[in-house]
PDB file of N, CA and C in Angstrom:
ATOM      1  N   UNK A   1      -9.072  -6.281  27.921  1.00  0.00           N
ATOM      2  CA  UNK A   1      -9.962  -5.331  27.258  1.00  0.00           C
ATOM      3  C   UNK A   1      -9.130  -4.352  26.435  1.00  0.00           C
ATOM      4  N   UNK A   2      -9.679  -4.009  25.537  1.00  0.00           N
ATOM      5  CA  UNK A   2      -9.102  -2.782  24.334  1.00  0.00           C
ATOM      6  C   UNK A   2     -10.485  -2.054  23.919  1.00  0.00           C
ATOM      7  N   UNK A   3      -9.206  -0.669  24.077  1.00  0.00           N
ATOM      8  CA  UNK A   3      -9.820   0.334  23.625  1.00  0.00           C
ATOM      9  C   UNK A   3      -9.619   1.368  22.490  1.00  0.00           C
ATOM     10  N   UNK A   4     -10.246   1.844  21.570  1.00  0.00           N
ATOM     11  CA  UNK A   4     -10.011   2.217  20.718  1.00  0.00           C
ATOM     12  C   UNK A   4     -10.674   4.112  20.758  1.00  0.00           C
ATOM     13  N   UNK A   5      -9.797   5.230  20.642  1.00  0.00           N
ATOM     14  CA  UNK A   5     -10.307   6.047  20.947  1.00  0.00           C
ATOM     15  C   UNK A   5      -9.384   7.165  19.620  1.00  0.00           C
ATOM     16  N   UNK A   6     -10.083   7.553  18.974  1.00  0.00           N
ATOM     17  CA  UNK A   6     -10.272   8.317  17.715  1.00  0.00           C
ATOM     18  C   UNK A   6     -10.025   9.956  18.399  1.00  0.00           C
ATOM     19  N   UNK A   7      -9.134  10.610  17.396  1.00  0.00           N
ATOM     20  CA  UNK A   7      -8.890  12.124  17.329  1.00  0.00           C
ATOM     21  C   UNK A   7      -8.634  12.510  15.845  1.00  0.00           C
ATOM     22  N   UNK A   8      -8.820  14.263  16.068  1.00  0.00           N
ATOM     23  CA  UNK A   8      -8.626  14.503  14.537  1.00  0.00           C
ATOM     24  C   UNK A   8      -9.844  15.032  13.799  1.00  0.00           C
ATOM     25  N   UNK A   9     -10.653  15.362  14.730  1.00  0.00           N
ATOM     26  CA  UNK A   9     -12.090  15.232  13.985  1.00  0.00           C
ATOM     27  C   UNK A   9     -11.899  17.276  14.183  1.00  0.00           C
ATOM     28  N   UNK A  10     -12.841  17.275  13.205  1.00  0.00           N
ATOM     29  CA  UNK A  10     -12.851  18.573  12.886  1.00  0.00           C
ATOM     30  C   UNK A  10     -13.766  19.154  12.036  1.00  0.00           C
ATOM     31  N   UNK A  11     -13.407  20.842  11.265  1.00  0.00           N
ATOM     32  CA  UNK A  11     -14.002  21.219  10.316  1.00  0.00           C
ATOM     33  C   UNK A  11     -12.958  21.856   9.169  1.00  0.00           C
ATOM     34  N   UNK A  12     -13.300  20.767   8.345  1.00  0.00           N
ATOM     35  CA  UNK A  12     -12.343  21.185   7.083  1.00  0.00           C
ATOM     36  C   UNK A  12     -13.314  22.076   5.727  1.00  0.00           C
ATOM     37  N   UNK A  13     -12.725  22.720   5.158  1.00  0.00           N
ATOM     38  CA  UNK A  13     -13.577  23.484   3.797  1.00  0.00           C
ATOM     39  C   UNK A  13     -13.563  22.020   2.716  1.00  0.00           C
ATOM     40  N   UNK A  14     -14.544  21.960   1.767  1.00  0.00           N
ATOM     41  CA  UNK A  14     -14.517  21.336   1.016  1.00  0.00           C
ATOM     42  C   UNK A  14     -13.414  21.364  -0.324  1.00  0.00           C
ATOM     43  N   UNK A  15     -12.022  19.911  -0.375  1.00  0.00           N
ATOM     44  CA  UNK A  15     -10.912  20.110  -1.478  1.00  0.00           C
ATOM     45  C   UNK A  15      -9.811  20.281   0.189  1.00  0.00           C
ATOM     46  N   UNK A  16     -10.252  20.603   0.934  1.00  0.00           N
ATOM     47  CA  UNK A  16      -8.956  20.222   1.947  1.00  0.00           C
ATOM     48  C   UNK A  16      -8.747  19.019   2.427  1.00  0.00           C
ATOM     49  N   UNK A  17      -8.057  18.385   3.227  1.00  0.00           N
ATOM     50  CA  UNK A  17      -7.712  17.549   3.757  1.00  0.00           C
ATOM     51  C   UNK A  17      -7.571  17.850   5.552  1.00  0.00           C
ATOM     52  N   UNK A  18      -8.058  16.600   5.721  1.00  0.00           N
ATOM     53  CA  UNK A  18      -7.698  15.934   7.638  1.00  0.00           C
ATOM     54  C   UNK A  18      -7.291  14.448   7.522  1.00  0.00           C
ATOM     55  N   UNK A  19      -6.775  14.556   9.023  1.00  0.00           N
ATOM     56  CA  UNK A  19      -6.379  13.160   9.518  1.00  0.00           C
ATOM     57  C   UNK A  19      -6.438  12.615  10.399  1.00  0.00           C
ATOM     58  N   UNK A  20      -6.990  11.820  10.639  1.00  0.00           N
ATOM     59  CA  UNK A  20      -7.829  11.094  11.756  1.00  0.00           C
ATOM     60  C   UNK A  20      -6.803   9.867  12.114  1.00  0.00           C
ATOM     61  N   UNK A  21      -6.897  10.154  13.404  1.00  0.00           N
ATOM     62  CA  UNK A  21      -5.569   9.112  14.361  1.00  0.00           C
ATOM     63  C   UNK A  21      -6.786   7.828  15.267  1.00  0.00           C
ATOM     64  N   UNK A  22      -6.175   6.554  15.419  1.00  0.00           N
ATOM     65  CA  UNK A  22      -7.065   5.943  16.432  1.00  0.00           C
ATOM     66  C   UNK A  22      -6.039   5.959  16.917  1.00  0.00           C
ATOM     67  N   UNK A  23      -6.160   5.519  18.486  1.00  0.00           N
ATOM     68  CA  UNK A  23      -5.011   5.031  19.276  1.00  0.00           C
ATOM     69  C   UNK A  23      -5.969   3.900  19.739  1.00  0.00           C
ATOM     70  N   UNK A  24      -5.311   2.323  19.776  1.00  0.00           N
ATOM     71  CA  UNK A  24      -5.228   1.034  21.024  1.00  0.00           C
ATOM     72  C   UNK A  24      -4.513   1.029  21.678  1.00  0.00           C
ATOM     73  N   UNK A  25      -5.156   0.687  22.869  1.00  0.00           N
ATOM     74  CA  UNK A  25      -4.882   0.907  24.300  1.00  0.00           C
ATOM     75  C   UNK A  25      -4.885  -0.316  24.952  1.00  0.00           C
ATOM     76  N   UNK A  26      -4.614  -0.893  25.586  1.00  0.00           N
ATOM     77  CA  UNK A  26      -5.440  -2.242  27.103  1.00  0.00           C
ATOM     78  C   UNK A  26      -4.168  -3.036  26.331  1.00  0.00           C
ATOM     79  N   UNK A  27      -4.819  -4.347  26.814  1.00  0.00           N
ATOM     80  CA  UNK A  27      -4.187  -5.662  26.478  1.00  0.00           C
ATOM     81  C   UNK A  27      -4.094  -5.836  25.091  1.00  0.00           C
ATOM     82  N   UNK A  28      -2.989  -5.918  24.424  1.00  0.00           N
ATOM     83  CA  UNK A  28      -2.919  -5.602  23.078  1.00  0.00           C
ATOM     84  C   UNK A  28      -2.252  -6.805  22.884  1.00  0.00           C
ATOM     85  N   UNK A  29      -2.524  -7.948  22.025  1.00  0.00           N
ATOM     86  CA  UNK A  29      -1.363  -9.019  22.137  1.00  0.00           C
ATOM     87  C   UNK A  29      -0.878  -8.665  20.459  1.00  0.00           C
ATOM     88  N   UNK A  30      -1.961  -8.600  19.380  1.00  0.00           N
ATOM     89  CA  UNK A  30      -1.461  -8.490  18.242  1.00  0.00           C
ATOM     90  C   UNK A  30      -2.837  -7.423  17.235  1.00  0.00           C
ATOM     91  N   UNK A  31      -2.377  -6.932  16.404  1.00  0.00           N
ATOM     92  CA  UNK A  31      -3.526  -5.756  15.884  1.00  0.00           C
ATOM     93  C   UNK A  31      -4.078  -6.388  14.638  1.00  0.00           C
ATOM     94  N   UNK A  32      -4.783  -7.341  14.197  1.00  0.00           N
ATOM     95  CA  UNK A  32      -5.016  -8.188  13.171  1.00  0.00           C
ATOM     96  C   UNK A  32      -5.459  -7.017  11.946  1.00  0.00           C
ATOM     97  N   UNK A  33      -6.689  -6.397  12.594  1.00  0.00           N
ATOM     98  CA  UNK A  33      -6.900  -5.091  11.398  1.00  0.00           C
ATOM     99  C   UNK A  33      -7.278  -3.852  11.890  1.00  0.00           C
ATOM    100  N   UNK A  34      -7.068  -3.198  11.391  1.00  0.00           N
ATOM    101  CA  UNK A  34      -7.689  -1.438  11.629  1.00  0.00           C
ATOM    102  C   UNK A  34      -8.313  -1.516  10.551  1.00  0.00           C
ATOM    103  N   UNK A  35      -9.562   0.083  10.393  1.00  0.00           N
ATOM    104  CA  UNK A  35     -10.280   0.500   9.531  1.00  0.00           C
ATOM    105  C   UNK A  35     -11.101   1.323  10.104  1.00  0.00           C
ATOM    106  N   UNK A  36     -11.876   2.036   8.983  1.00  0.00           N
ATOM    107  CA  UNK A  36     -12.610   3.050   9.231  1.00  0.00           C
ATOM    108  C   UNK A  36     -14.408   2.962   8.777  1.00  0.00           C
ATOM    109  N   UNK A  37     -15.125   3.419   9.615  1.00  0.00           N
ATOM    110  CA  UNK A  37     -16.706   3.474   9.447  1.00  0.00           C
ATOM    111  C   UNK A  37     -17.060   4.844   8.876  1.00  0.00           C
ATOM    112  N   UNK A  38     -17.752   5.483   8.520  1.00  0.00           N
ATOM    113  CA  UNK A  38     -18.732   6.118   8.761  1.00  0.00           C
ATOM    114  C   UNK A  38     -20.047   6.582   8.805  1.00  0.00           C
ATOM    115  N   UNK A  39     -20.968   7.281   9.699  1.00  0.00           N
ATOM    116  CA  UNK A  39     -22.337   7.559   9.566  1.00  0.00           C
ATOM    117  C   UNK A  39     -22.539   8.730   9.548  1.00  0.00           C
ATOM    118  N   UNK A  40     -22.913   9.117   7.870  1.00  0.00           N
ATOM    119  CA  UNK A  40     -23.735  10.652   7.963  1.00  0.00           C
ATOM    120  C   UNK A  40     -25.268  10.550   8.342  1.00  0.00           C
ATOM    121  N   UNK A  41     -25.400  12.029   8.822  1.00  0.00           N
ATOM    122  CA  UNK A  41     -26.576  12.315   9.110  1.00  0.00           C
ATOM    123  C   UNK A  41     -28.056  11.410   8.369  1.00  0.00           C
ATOM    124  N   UNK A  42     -28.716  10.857   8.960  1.00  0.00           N
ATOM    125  CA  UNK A  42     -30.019  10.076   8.523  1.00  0.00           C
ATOM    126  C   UNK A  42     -29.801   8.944   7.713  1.00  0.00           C
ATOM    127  N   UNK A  43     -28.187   8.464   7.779  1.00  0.00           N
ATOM    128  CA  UNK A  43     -28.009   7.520   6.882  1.00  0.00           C
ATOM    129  C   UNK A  43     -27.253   6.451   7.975  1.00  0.00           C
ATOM    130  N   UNK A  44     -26.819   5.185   7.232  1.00  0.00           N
ATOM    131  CA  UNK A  44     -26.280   3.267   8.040  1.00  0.00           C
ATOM    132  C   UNK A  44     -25.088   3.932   7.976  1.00  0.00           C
ATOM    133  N   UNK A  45     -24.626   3.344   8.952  1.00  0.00           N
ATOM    134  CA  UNK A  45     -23.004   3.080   9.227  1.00  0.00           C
ATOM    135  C   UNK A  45     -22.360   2.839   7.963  1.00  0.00           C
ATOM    136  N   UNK A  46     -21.234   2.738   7.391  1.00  0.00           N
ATOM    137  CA  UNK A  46     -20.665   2.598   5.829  1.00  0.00           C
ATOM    138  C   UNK A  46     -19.054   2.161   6.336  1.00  0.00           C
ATOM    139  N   UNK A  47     -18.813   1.422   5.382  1.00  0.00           N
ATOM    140  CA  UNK A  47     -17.446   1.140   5.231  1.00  0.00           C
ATOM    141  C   UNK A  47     -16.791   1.993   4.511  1.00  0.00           C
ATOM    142  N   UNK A  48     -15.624   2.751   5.074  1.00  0.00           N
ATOM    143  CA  UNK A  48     -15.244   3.815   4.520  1.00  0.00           C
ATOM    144  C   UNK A  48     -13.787   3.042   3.737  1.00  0.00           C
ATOM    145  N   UNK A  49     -12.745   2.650   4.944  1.00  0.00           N
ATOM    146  CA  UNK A  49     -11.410   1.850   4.058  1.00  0.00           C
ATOM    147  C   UNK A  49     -11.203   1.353   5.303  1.00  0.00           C
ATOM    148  N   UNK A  50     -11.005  -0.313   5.278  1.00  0.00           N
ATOM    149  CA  UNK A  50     -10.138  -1.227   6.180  1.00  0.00           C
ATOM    150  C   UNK A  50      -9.455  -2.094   5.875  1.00  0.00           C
ATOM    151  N   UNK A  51      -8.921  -2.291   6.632  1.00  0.00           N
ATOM    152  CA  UNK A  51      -7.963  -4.226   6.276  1.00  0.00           C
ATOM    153  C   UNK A  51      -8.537  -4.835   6.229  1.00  0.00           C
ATOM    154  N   UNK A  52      -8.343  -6.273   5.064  1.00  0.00           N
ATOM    155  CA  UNK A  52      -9.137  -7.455   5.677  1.00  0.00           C
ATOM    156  C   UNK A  52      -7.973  -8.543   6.052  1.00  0.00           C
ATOM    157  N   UNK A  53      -8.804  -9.484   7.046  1.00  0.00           N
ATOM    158  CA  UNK A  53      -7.738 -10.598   7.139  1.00  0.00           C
ATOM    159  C   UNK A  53      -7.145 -11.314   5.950  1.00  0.00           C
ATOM    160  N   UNK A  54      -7.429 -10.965   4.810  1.00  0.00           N
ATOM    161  CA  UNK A  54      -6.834 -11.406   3.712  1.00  0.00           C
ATOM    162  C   UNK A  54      -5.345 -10.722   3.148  1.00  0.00           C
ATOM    163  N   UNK A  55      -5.460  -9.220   3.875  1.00  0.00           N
ATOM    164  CA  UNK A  55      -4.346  -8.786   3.563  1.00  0.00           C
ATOM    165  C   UNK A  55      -4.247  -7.760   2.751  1.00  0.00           C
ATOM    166  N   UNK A  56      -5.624  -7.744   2.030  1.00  0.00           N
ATOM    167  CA  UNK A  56      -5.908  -6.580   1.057  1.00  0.00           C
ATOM    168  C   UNK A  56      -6.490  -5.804   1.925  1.00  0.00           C
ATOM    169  N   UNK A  57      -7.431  -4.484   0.856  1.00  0.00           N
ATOM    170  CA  UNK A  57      -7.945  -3.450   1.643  1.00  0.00           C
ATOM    171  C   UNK A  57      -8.995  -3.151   0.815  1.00  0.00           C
ATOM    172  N   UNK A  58     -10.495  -2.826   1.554  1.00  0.00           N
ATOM    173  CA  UNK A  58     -11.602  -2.819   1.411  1.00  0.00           C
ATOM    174  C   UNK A  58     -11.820  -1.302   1.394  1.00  0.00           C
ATOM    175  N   UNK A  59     -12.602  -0.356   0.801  1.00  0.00           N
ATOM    176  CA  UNK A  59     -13.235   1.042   0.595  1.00  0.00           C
ATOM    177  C   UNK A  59     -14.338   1.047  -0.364  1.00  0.00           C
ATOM    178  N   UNK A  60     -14.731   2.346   0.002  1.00  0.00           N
ATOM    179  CA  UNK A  60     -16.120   2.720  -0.334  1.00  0.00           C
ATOM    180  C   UNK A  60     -15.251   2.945  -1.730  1.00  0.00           C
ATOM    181  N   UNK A  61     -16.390   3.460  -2.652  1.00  0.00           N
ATOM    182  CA  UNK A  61     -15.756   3.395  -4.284  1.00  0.00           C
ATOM    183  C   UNK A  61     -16.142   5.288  -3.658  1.00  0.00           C
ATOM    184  N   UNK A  62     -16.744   5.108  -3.079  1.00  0.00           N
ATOM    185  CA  UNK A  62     -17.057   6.907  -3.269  1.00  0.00           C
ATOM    186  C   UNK A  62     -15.751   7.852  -2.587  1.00  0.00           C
ATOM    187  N   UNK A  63     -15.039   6.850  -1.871  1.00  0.00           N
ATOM    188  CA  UNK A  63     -13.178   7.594  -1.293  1.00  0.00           C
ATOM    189  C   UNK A  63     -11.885   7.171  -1.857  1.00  0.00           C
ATOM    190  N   UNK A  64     -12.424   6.059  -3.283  1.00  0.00           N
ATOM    191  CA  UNK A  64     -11.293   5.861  -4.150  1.00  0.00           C
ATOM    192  C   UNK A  64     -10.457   7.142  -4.704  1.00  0.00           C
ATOM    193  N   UNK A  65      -9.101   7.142  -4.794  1.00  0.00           N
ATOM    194  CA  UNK A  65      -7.947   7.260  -4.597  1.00  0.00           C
ATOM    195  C   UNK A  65      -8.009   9.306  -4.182  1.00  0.00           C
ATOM    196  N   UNK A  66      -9.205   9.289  -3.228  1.00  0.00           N
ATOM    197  CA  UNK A  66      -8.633  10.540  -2.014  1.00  0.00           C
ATOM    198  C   UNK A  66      -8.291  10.144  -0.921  1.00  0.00           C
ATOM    199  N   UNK A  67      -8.894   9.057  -0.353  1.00  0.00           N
ATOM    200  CA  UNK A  67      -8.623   8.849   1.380  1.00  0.00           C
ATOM    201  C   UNK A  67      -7.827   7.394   1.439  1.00  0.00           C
ATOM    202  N   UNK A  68      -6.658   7.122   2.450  1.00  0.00           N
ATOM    203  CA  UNK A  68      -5.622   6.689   2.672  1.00  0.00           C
ATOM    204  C   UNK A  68      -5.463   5.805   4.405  1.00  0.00           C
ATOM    205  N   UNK A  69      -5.639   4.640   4.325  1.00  0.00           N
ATOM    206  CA  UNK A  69      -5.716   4.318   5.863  1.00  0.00           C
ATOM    207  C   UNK A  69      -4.054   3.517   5.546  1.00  0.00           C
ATOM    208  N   UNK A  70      -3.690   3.940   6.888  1.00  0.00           N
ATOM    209  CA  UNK A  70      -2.364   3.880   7.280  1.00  0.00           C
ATOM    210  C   UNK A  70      -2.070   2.931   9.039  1.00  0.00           C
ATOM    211  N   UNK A  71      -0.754   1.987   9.084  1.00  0.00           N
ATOM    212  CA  UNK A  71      -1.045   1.843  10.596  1.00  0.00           C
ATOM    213  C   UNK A  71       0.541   1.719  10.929  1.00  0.00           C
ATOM    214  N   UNK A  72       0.846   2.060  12.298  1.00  0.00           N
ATOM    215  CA  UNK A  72       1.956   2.230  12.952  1.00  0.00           C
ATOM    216  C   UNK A  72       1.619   1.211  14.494  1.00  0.00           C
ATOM    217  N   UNK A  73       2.609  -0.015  13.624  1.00  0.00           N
ATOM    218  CA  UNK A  73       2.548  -1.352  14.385  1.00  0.00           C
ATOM    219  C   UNK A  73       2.754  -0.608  16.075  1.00  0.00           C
ATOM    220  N   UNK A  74       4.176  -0.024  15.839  1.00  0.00           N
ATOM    221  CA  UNK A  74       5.121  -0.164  16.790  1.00  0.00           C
ATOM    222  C   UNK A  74       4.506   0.735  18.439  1.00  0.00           C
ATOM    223  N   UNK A  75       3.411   1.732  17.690  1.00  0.00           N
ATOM    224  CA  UNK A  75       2.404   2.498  18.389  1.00  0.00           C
ATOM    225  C   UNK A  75       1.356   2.322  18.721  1.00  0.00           C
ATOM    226  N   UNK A  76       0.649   1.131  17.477  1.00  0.00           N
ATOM    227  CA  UNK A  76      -0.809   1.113  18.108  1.00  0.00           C
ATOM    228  C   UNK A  76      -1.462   1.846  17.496  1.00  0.00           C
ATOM    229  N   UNK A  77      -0.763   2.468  16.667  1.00  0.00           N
ATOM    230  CA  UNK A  77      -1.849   4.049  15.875  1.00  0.00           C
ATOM    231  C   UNK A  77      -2.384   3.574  14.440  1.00  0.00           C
ATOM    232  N   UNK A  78      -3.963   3.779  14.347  1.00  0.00           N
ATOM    233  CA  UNK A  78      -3.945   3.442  13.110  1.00  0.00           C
ATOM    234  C   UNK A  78      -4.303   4.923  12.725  1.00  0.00           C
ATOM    235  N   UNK A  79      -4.172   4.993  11.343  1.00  0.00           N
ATOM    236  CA  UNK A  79      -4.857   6.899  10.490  1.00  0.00           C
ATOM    237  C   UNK A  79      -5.762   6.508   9.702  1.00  0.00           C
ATOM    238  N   UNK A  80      -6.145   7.578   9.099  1.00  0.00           N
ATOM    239  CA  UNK A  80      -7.413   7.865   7.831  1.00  0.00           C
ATOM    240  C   UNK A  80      -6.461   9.289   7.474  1.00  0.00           C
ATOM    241  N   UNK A  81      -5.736   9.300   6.532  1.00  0.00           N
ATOM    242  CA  UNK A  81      -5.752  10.360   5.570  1.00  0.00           C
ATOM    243  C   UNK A  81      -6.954  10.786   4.448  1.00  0.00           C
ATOM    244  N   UNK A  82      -7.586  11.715   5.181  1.00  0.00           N
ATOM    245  CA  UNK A  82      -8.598  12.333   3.576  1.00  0.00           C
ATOM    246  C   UNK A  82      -8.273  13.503   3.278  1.00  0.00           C
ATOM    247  N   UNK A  83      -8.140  13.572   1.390  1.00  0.00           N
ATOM    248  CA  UNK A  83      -7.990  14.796   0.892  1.00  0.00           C
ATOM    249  C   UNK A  83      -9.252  14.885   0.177  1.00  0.00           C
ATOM    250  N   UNK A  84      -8.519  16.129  -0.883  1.00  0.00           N
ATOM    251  CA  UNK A  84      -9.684  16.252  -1.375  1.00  0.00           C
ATOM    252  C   UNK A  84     -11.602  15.776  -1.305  1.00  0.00           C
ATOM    253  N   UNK A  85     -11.991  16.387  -0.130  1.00  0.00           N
ATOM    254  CA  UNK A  85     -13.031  16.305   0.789  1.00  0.00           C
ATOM    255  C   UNK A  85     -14.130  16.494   0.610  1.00  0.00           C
ATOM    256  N   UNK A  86     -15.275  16.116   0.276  1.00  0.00           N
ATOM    257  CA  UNK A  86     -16.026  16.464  -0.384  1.00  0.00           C
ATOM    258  C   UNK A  86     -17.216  16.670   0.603  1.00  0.00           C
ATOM    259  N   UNK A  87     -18.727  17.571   0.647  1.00  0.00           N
ATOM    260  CA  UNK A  87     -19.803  17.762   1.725  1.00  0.00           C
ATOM    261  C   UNK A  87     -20.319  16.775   1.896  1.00  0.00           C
ATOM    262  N   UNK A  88     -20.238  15.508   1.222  1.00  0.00           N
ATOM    263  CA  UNK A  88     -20.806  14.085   1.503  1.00  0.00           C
ATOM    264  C   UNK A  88     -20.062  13.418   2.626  1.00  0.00           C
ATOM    265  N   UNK A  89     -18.580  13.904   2.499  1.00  0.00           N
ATOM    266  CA  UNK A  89     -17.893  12.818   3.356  1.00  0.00           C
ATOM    267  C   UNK A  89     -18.291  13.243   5.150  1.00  0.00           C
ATOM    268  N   UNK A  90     -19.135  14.035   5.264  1.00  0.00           N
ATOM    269  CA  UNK A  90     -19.701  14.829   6.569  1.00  0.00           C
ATOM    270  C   UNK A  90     -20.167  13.896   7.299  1.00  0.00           C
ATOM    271  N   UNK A  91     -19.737  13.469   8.285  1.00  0.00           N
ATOM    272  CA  UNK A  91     -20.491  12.224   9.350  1.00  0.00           C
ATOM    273  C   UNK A  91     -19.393  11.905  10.476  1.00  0.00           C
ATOM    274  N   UNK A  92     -19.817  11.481  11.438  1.00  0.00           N
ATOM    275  CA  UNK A  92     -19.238  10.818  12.158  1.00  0.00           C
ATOM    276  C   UNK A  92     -18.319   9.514  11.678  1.00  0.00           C
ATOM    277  N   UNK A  93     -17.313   9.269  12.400  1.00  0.00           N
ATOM    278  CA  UNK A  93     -16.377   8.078  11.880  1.00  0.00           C
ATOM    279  C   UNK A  93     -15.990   7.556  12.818  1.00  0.00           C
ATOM    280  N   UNK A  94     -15.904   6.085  12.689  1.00  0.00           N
ATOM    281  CA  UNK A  94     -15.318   5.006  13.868  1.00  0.00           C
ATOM    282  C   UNK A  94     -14.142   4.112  13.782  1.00  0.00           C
ATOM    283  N   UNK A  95     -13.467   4.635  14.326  1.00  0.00           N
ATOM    284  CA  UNK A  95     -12.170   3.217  13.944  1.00  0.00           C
ATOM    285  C   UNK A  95     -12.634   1.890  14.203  1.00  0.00           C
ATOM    286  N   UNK A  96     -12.404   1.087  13.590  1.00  0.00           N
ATOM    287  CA  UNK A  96     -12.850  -0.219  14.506  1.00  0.00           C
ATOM    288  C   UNK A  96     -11.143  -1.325  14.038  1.00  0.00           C
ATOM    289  N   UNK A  97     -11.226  -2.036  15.173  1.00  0.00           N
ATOM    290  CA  UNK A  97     -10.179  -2.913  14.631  1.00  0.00           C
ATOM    291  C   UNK A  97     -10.301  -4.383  15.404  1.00  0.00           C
ATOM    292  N   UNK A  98      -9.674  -5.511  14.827  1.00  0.00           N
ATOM    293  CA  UNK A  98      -9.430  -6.884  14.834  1.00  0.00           C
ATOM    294  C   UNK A  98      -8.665  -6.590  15.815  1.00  0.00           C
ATOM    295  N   UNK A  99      -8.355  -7.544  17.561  1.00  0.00           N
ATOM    296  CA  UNK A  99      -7.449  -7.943  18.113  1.00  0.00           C
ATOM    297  C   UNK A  99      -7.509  -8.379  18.573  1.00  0.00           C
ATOM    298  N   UNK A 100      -6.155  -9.535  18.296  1.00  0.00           N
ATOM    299  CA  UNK A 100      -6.641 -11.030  18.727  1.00  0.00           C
ATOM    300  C   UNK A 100      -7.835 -11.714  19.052  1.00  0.00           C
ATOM    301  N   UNK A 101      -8.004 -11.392  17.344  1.00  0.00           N
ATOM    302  CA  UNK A 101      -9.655 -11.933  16.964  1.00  0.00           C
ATOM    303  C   UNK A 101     -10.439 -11.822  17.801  1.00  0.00           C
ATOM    304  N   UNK A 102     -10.606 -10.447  18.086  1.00  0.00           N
ATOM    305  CA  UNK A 102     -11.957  -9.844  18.893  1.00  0.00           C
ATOM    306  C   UNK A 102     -12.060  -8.325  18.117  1.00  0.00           C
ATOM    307  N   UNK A 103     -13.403  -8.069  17.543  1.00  0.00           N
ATOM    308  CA  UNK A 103     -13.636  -6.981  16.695  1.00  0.00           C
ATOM    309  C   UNK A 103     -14.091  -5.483  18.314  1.00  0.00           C
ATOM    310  N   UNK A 104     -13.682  -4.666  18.221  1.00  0.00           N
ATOM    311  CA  UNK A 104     -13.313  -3.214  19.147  1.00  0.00           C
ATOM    312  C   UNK A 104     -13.429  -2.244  18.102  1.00  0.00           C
ATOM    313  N   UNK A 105     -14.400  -0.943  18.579  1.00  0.00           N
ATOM    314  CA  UNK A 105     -15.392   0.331  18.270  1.00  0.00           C
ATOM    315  C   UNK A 105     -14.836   1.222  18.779  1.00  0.00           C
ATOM    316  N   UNK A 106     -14.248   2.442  18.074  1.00  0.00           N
ATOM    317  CA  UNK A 106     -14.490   3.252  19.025  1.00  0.00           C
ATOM    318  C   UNK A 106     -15.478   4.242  19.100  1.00  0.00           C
ATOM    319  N   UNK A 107     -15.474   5.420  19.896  1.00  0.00           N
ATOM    320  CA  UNK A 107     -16.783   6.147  19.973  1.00  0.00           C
ATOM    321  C   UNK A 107     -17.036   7.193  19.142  1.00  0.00           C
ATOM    322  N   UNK A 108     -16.194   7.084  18.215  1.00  0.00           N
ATOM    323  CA  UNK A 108     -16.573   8.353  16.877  1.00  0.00           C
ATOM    324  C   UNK A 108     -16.260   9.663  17.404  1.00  0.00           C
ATOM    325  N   UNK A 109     -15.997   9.837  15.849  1.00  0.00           N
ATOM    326  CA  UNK A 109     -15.407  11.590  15.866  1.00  0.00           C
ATOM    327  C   UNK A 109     -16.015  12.202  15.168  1.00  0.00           C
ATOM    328  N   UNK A 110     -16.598  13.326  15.055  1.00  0.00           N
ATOM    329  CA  UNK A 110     -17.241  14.197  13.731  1.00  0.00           C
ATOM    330  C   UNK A 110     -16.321  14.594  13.171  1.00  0.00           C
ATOM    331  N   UNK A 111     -16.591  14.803  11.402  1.00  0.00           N
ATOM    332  CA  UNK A 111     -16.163  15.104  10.941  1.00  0.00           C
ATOM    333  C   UNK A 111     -16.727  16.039   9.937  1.00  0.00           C
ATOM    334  N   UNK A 112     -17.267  17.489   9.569  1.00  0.00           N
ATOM    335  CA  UNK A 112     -17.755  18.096   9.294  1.00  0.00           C
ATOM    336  C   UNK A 112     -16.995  19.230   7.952  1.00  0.00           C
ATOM    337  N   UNK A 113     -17.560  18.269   6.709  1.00  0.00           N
ATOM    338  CA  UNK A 113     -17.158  19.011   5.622  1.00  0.00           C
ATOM    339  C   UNK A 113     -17.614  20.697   5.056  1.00  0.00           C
ATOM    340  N   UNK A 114     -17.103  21.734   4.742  1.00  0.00           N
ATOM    341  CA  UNK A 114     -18.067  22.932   4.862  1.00  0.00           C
ATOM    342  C   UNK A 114     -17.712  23.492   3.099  1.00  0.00           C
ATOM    343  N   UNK A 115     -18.673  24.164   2.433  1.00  0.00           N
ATOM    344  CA  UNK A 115     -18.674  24.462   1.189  1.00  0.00           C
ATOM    345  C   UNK A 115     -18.204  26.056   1.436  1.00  0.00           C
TER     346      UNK A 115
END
């Protein structure tokens, strides 16, 4: 079993930046992908930026070139760098990741943009 458990969540002013850490945990044999969800208020889950098994990387067009997903093999850690922040990007967020081709959630972090 793996677990995926998200920190980092906070309240940033709108034009700042946060950074959101996952950590995997359990039986880890290999980390195929990390990435990031999110759900604002009254709205679907969204693809924010992940890996694909292709090797490239998938994002919303609405976090093109502010937000930054990052991963640290050797730890297990994957990130979400977001800058420049905008009151939309306000929602909860989920790491989710590929291992050994089994897809793992974690339980979300708020993330609360303020004007």
């Amino acid at each position: 079993q793996v677990q995926l458990v998200e920190s980092g969540a906070g309240l940033v002013q709108a034009g700042g930046s946060l950074r959101l850490s996952c950590a995997a945990t359990g039986n880890i044999g290999r980390i195929n992908t990390m990435g990031w969800y999110r759900q604002a208020p009254g709205k679907q889950r969204e693809l924010v930026e992940g890996e694909t098994t292709f090797g490239n990387t998938d994002y919303a067009d609405s976090v093109k070139g502010r937000f930054t997903i990052s991963r640290d093999n050797a730890k297990n850690m994957g990130y979400l760098q977001m800058n420049s922040q905008k009151l939309e990007d306000t929602g909860v967020y989920y790491c989710t990741s590929k291992v050994d081709g089994w897809d793992y959630w974690g339980q979300g972090t708020q993330v609360t943009v303020s004007s």
